[in-house]
Protein backbone atom coordinates (compact mmCIF):
# COMPACT_ATOMS: atom_id res chain seq x y z
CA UNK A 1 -33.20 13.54 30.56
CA UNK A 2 -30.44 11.25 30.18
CA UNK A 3 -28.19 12.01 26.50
CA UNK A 4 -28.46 9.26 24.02
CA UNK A 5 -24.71 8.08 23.63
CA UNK A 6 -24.21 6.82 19.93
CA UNK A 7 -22.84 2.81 19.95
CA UNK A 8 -18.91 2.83 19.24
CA UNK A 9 -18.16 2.76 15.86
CA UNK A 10 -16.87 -0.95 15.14
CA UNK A 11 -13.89 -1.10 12.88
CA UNK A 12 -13.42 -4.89 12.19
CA UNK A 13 -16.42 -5.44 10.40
CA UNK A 14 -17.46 -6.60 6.26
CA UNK A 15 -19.13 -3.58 4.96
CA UNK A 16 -20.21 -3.10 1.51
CA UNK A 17 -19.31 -0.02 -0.50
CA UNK A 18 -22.02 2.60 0.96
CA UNK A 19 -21.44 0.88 4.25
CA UNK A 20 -17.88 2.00 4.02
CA UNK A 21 -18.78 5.24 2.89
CA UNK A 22 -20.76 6.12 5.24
CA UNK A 23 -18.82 4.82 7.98
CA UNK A 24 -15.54 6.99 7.20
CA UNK A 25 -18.09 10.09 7.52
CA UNK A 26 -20.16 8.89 10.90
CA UNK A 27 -16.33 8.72 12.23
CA UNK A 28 -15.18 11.75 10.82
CA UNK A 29 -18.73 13.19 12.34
CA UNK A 30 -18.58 12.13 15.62
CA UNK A 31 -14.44 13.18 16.14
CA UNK A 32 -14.44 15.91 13.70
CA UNK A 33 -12.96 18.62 16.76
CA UNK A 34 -10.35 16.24 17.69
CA UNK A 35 -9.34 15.28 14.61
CA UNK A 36 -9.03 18.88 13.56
CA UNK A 37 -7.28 20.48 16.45
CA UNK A 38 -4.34 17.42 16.77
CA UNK A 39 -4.01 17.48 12.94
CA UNK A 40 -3.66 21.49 13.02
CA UNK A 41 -1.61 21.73 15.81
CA UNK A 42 1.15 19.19 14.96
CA UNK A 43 0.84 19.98 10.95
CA UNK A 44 1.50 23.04 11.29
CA UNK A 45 5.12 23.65 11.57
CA UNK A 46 5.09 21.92 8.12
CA UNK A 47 2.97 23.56 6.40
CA UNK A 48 5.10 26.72 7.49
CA UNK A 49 7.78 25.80 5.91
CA UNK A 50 6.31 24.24 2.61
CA UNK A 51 4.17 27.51 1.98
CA UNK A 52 7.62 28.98 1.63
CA UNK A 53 8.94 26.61 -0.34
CA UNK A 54 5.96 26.53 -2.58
CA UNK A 55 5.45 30.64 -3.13
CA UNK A 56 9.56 30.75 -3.59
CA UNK A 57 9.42 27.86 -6.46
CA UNK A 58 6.81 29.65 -7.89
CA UNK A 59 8.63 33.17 -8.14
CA UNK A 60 11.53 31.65 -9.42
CA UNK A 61 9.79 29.57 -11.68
CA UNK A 62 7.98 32.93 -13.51
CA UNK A 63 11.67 34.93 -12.99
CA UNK A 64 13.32 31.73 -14.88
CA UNK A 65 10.46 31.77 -18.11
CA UNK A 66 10.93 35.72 -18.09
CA UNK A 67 14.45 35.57 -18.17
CA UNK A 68 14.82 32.70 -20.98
CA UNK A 69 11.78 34.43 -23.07
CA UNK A 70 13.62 38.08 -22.79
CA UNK A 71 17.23 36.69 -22.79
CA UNK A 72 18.72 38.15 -19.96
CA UNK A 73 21.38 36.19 -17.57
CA UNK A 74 20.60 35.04 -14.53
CA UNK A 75 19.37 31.48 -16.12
CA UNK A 76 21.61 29.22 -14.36
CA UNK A 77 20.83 30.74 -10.55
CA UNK A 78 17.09 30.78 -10.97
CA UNK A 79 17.02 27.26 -12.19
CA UNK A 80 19.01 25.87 -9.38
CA UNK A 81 16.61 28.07 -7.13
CA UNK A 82 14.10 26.46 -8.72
CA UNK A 83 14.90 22.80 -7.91
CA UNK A 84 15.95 23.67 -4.78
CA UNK A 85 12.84 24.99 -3.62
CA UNK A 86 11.17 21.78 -5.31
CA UNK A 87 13.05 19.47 -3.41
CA UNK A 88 12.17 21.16 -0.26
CA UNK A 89 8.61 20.91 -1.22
CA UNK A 90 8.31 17.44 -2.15
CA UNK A 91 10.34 16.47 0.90
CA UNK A 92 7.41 18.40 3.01
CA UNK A 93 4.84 17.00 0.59
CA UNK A 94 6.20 13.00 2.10
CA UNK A 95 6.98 14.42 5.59
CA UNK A 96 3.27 16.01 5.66
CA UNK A 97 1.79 12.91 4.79
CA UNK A 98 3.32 10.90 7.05
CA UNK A 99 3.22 12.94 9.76
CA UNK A 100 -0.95 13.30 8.78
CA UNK A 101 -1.56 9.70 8.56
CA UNK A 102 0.61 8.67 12.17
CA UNK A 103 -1.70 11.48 13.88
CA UNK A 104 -4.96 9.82 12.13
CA UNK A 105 -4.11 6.14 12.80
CA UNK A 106 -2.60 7.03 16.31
CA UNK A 107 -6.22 8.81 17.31
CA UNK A 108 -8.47 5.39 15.39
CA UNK A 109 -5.70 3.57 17.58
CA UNK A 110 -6.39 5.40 20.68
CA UNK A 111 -10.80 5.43 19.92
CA UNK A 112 -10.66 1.64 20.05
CA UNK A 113 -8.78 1.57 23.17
CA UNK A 114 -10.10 3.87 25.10
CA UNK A 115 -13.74 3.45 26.88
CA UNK A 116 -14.40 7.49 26.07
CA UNK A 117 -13.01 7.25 22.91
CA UNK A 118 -11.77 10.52 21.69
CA UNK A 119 -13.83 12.62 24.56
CA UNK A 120 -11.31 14.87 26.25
CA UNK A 121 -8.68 13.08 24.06
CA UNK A 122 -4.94 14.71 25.22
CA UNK A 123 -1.54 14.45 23.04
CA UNK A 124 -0.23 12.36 26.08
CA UNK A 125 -2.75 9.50 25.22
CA UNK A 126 -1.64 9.14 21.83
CA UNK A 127 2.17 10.93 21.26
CA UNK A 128 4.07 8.09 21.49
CA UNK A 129 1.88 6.18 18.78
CA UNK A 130 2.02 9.43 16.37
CA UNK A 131 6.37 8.96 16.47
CA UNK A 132 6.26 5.15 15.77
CA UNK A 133 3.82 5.25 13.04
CA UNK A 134 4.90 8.71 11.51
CA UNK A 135 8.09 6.08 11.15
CA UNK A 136 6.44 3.34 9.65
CA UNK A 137 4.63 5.39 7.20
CA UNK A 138 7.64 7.23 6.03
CA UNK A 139 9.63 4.23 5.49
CA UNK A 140 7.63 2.65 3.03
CA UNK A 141 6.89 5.83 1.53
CA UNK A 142 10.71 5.83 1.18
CA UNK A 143 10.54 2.22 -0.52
CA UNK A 144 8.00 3.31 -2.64
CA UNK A 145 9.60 6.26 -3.99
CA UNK A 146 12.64 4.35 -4.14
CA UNK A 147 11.21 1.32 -6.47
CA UNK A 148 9.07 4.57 -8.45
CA UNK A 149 12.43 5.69 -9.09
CA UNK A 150 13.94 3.01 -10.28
CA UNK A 151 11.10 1.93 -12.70
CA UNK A 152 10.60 5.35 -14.16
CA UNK A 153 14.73 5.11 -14.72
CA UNK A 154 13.92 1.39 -16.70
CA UNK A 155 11.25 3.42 -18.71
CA UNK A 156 13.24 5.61 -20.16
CA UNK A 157 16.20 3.84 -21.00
CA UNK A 158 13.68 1.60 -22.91
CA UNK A 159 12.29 4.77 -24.41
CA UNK A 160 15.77 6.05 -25.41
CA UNK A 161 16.91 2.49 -26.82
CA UNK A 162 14.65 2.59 -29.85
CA UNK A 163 11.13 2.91 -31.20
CA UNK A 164 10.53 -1.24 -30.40
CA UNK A 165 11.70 -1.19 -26.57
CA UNK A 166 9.86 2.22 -26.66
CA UNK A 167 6.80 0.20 -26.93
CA UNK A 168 7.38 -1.58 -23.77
CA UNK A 169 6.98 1.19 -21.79
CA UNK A 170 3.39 1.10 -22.17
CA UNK A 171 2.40 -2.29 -20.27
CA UNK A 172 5.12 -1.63 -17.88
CA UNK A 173 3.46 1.94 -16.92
CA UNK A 174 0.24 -0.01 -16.97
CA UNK A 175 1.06 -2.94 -14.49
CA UNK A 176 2.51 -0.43 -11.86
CA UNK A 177 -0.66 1.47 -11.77
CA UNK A 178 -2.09 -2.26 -10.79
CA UNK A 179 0.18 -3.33 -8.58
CA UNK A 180 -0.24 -0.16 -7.29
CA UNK A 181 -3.74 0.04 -5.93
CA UNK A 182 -3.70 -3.48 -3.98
CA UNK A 183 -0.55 -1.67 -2.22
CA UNK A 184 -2.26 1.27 -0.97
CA UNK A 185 -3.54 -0.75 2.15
CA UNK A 186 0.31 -1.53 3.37
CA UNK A 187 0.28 1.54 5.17
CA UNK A 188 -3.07 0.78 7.51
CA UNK A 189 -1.60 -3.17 7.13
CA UNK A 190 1.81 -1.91 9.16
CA UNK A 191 0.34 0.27 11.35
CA UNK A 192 -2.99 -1.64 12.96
CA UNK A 193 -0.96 -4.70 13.11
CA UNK A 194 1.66 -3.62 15.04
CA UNK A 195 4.45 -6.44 15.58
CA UNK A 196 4.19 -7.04 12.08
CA UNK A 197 7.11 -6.36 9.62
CA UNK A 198 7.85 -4.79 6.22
CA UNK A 199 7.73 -7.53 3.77
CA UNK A 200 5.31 -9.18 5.65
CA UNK A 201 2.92 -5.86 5.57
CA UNK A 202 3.54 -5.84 2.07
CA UNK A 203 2.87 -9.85 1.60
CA UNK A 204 -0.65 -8.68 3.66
CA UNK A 205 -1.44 -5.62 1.53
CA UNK A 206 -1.14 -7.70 -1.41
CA UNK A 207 -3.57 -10.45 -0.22
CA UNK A 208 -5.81 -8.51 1.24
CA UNK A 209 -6.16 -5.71 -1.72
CA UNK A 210 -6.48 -8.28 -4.48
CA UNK A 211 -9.11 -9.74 -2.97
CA UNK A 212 -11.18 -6.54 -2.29
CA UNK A 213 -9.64 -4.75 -5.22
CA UNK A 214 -12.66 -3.20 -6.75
CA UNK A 215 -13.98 -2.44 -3.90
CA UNK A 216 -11.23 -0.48 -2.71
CA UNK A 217 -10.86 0.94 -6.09
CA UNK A 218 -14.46 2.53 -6.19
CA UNK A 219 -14.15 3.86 -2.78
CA UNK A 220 -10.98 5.48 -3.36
CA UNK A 221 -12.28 7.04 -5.93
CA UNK A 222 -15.27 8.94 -4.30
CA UNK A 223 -12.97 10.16 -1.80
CA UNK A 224 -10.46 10.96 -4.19
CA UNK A 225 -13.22 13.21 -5.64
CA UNK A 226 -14.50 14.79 -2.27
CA UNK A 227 -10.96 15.34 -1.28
CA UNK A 228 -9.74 17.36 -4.32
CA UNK A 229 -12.85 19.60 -4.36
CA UNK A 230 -11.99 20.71 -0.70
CA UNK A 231 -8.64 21.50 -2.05
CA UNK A 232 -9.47 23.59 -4.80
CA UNK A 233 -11.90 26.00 -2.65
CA UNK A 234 -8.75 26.73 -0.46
CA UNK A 235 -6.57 26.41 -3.36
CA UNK A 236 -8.28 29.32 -5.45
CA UNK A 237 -7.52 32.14 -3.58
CA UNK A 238 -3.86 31.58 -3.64
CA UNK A 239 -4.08 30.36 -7.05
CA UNK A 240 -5.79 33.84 -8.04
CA UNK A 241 -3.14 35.70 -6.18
CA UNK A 242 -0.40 33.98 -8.01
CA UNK A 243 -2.08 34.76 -11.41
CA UNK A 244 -2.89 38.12 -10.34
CA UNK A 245 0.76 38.40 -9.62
CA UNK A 246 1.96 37.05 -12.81
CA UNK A 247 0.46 39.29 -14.63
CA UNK A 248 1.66 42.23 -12.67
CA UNK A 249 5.04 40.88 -13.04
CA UNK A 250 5.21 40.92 -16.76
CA UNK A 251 3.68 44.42 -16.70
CA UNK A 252 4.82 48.31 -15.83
CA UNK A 253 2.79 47.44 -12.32
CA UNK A 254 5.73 44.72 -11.47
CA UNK A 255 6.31 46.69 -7.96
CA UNK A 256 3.38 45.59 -6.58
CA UNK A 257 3.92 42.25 -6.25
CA UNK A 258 7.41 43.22 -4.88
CA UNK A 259 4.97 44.88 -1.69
CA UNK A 260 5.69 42.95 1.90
CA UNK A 261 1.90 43.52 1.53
CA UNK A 262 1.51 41.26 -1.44
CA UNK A 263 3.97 38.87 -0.31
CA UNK A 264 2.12 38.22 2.71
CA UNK A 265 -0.85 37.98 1.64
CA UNK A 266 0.84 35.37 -0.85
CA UNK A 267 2.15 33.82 2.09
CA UNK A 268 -1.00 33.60 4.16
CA UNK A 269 -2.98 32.40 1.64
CA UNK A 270 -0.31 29.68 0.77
CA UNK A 271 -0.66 28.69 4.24
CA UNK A 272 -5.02 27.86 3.74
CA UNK A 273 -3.76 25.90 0.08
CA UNK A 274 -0.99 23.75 2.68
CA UNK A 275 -3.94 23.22 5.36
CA UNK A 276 -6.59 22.47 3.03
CA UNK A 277 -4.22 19.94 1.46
CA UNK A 278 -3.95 17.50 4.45
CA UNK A 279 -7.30 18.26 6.38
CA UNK A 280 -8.73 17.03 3.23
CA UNK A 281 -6.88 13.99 3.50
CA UNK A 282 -8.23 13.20 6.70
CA UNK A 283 -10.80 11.60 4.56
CA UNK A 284 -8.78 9.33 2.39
CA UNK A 285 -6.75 8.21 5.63
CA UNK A 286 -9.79 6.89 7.23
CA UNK A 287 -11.20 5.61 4.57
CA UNK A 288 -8.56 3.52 3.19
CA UNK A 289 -8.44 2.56 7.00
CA UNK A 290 -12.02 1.01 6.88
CA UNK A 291 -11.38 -0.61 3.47
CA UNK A 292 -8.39 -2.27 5.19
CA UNK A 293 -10.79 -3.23 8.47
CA UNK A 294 -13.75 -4.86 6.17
CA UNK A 295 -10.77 -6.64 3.85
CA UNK A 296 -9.35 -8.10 6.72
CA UNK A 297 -12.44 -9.08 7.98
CA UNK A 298 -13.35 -10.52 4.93
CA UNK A 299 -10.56 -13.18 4.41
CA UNK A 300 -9.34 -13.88 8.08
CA UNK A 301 -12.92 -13.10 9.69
CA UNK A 302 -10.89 -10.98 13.00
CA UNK A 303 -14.21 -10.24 14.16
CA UNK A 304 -15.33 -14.41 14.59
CA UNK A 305 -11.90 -15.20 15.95
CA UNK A 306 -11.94 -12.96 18.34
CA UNK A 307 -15.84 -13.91 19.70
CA UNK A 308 -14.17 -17.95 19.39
CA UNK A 309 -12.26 -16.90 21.65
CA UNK A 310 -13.79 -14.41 24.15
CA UNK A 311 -16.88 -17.53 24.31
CA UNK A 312 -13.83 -19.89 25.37
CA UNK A 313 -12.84 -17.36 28.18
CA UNK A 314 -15.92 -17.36 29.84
C-alpha cells in the first residue's frame, strides 16, 4: 500500500490567527526529530557553559545575602563574583538565542528548498546558513540591546532630575513596549529576505508589524504561554534543588550542599532548566516566522507575484 505523503507545508500564505496556530504546530509535528537533534547538538556547548554560570551566580548570590545579613567580610569579592557570573550568563542568554533561531530559520530555509524537505536532513545541507544568520540575528540583537540601553539610561536621568521629568518616564516606558512588538518580525524580515539590509529590515518589520499588529500580538501571546509552561516543568527540579540547598546552607547541614554529589546533581539539573529554555523556543521562532510569512503576504501578496510570474514563464 503506497504511504500517504502529507502536502508541503506552504509558508507564504494569509492565515488567520488559528490558521497560524495551527500551522507552527503541523510544522513543528511533521520535523519535530530534526528539529530536536540539530538544535541539541549545536546548543549544547552553550548551555554547558551557562549552567555554570547560572549555578555559580546563584551560590554567590546566597554567600553575598549571608555575608551582608551576618556581617562578615568577604562582601566586595562575592559581589564582583556575582556580576561576573551574570555577565557571562546574559552573554549566553543572547548567544543561545541567536545561535537557536539561525539553526531554526536555516532548517525552514532548507524545507522550502529542498524536494524531501527535512527527510534525512544533514548539517552539510544547512551549516553554512546556521553561521550567516546566527550573524544577522546577533547583530540586531546587539542594536537592540544597545538602543535598550540607552533609553533605560534617558529614564533614569529623568527619574533622578525631579518628581515632574519623573513623570515622563511613564509614556516613554510605554511607547517602547509599542514600538517594540511591530519590531519583533525584523529578525525573520533579515533572515528570509536575504540580500536585504539592516535599516531596510527594520523599515520592513515596521510596515509589515503595524499592519498585522494585533494579530501578531495575540499569537505571541499563546506561545508565549505554551513556551513558559515547558520551562517551568524542567525548571522545577533545579529550582527545588536550589531551595533545598538554600536552606541547607543557612543551617548546621551546610556540608551537604558542599558534596561533589550535590553539586552535580545541581549541575545536571541546571543543564534540563538551559535545554528546556531554548527547545521551548523552538515554538516562538516558528511562529513569529509564520506571522512574518502571512504579513508579508498580506501587504505585498508574494504568493500572487510569484504565480504572475511563473504563468508568464510558461
Amino acid at each position: 500500500m503506497m504511504e500517504y505523503i502529507k502536502p508541503k507545508i506552504e509558508f507564504y500564505r494569509r492565515r488567520d490567527f488559528s490558521e497560524k496556530l495551527n500551522v507552527t504546530f503541523a510544522f513543528i509535528r511533521e520535523n519535530w526529530k530534526p528539529l530536536l537533534k540539530y538544535s541539541f547538538y549545536i546548543i549544547m556547548p552553550v548551555c554547558l557553559v551557562q549552567t555554570f554560570a547560572m549555578n555559580s551566580f546563584f551560590s554567590t548570590y546566597i554567600d553575598l545575602m549571608s555575608a551582608s545579613a551576618i556581617g562578615t567580610g568577604g562582601f566586595y569579592g562575592s559581589a564582583s563574583s556575582v556580576l561576573a557570573n551574570y555577565g557571562i550568563l546574559i552573554f549566553c542568554m543572547m548567544l543561545g538565542g541567536a545561535i537557536m533561531s539561525g539553526v531554526i530559520y536555516s532548517m525552514m530555509q532548507t524545507y522550502a528548498k529542498r524536494e524531501n524537505r527535512l527527510v534525512d536532513v544533514t548539517l552539510d545541507d544547512f551549516k553554512d546558513n546556521i553561521v550567516r544568520n546566527t550573524w544577522k540575528y546577533l547583530r540586531l540583537l546587539l542594536l537592540f540591546t544597545f538602543v535598550y540601553i540607552i533609553i533605560l539610561s534617558v529614564m533614569i536621568f529623568l527619574a533622578y532630575i525631579s518628581v515632574y521629568t519623573l513623570a515622563l518616564t511613564i509614556p516613554i516606558f510605554i511607547a517602547c513596549i509599542i514600538l517594540v512588538i511591530p519590531l519583533m518580525l525584523v529578525f525573520p524580515v533579515s533572515i528570509f529576505e536575504e540580500k536585504i539590509s539592516m535599516i531596510d529590515a527594520i523599515k520592513k518589520s515596521w510596515k509589515l508589524g503595524t499592519a498585522t499588529l494585533w494579530g501578531m500580538l495575540g499569537l505571541m501571546i499563546v506561545l508565549y504561554i505554551i513556551s513558559s509552561v515547558i520551562q517551568t516543568i524542567t525548571m522545577m527540579p533545579w529550582y527545588i534543588a536550589e531551595m533545598v540547598g538554600m536552606v541547607f546552607s543557612l543551617s548546621s547541614e551546610s556540608m551537604i550542599t558542599e558534596s561533589f554529589i550535590f553539586k552535580f546533581l545541581l549541575y545536571i539539573l541546571g543543564l534540563l532548566q538551559s535545554l528546556g529554555v531554548y527547545i521551548s523556543m523552538i515554538i516562538g521562532i516558528i511562529g513569529l516566522a509564520f506571522q512574518y510569512f502571512h504579513a508579508r503576504e498580506k501587504v505585498e501578496g508574494v504568493k500572487i507575484e510569484s504565480n504572475i510570474t511563473n504563468f508568464g514563464n510558461l
